[in-house]
Protein backbone atom coordinates (compact mmCIF):
# COMPACT_ATOMS: atom_id res chain seq x y z
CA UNK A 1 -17.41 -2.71 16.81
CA UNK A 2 -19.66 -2.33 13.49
CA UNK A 3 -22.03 -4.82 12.53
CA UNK A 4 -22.34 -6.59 8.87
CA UNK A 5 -25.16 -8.43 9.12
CA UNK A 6 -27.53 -10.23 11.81
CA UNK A 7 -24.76 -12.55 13.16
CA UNK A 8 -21.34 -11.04 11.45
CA UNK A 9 -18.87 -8.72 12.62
CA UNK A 10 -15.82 -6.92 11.68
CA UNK A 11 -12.91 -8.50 12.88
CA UNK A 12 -10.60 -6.26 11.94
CA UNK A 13 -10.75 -3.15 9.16
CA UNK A 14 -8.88 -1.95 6.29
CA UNK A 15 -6.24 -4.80 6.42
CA UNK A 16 -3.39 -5.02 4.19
CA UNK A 17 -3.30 -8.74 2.28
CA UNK A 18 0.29 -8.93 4.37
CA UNK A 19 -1.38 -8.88 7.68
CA UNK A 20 -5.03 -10.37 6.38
CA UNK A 21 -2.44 -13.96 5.72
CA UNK A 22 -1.42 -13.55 8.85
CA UNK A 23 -4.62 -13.48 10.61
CA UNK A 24 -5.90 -16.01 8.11
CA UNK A 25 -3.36 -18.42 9.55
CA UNK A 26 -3.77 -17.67 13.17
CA UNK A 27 -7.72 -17.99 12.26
CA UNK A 28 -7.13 -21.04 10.25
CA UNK A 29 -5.03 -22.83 13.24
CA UNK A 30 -7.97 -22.40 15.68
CA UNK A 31 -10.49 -23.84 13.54
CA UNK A 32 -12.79 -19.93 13.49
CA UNK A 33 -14.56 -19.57 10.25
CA UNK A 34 -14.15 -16.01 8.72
CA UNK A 35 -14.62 -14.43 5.38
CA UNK A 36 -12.55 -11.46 3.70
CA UNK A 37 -14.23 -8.48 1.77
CA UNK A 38 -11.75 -6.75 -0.60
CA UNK A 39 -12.30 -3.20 -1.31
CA UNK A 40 -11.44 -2.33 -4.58
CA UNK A 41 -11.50 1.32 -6.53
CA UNK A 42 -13.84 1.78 -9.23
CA UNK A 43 -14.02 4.12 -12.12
CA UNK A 44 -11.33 7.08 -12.44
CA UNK A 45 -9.29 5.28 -9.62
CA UNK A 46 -9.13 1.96 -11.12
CA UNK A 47 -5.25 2.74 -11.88
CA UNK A 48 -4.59 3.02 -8.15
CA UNK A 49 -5.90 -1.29 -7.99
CA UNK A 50 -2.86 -2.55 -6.99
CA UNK A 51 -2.10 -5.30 -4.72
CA UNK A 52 -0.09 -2.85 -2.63
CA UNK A 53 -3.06 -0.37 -2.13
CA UNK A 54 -5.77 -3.34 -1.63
CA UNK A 55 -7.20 -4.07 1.76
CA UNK A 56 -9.71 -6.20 3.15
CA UNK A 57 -12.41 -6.16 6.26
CA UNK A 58 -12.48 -10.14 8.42
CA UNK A 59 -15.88 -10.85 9.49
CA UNK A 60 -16.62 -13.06 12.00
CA UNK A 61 -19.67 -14.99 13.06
CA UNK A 62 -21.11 -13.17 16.27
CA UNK A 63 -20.38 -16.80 18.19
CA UNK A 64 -16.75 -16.35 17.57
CA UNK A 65 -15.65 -13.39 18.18
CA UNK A 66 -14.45 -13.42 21.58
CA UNK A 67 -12.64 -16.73 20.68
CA UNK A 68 -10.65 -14.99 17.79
CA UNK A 69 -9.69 -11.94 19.81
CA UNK A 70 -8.60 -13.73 22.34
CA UNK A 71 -6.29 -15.78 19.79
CA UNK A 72 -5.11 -13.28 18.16
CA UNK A 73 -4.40 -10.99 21.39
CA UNK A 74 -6.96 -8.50 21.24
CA UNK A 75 -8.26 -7.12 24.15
């Protein structure tokens, strides 16, 4: 369970955009605020930015993070 900041944390890790809409729904549904950070190649392996190869960390605020495991069926 890694930390972002003082009251984020990662959700989930290295999500593909498929299954980061599907969380995003099941988040959306149950009123949890989130955010998405893309990671993106730079440089000599900017040819490999594709939306297939994209993925994503969900942070949550610390307050919510039981709530959105638990809707989402984390244990």
């Amino acid at each position: 369970m890694a930390e972002f900041g003082t009251n984020e944390r990662v959700l989930r890790s290295d999500v593909s955009p498929e299954e980061c809409k599907k969380i995003e729904k099941v988040l959306r549904k149950n009123n949890i605020s989130y955010y998405e950070k893309w990671k993106t190649h730079s440089g000599l392996l900017k040819f490999l930015d594709n939306s297939k190869n994209m993925k994503c960390d969900i942070y949550i605020h610390m307050d919510s993070y039981d709530e959105a495991k638990k809707v989402l069926g984390d244990n």
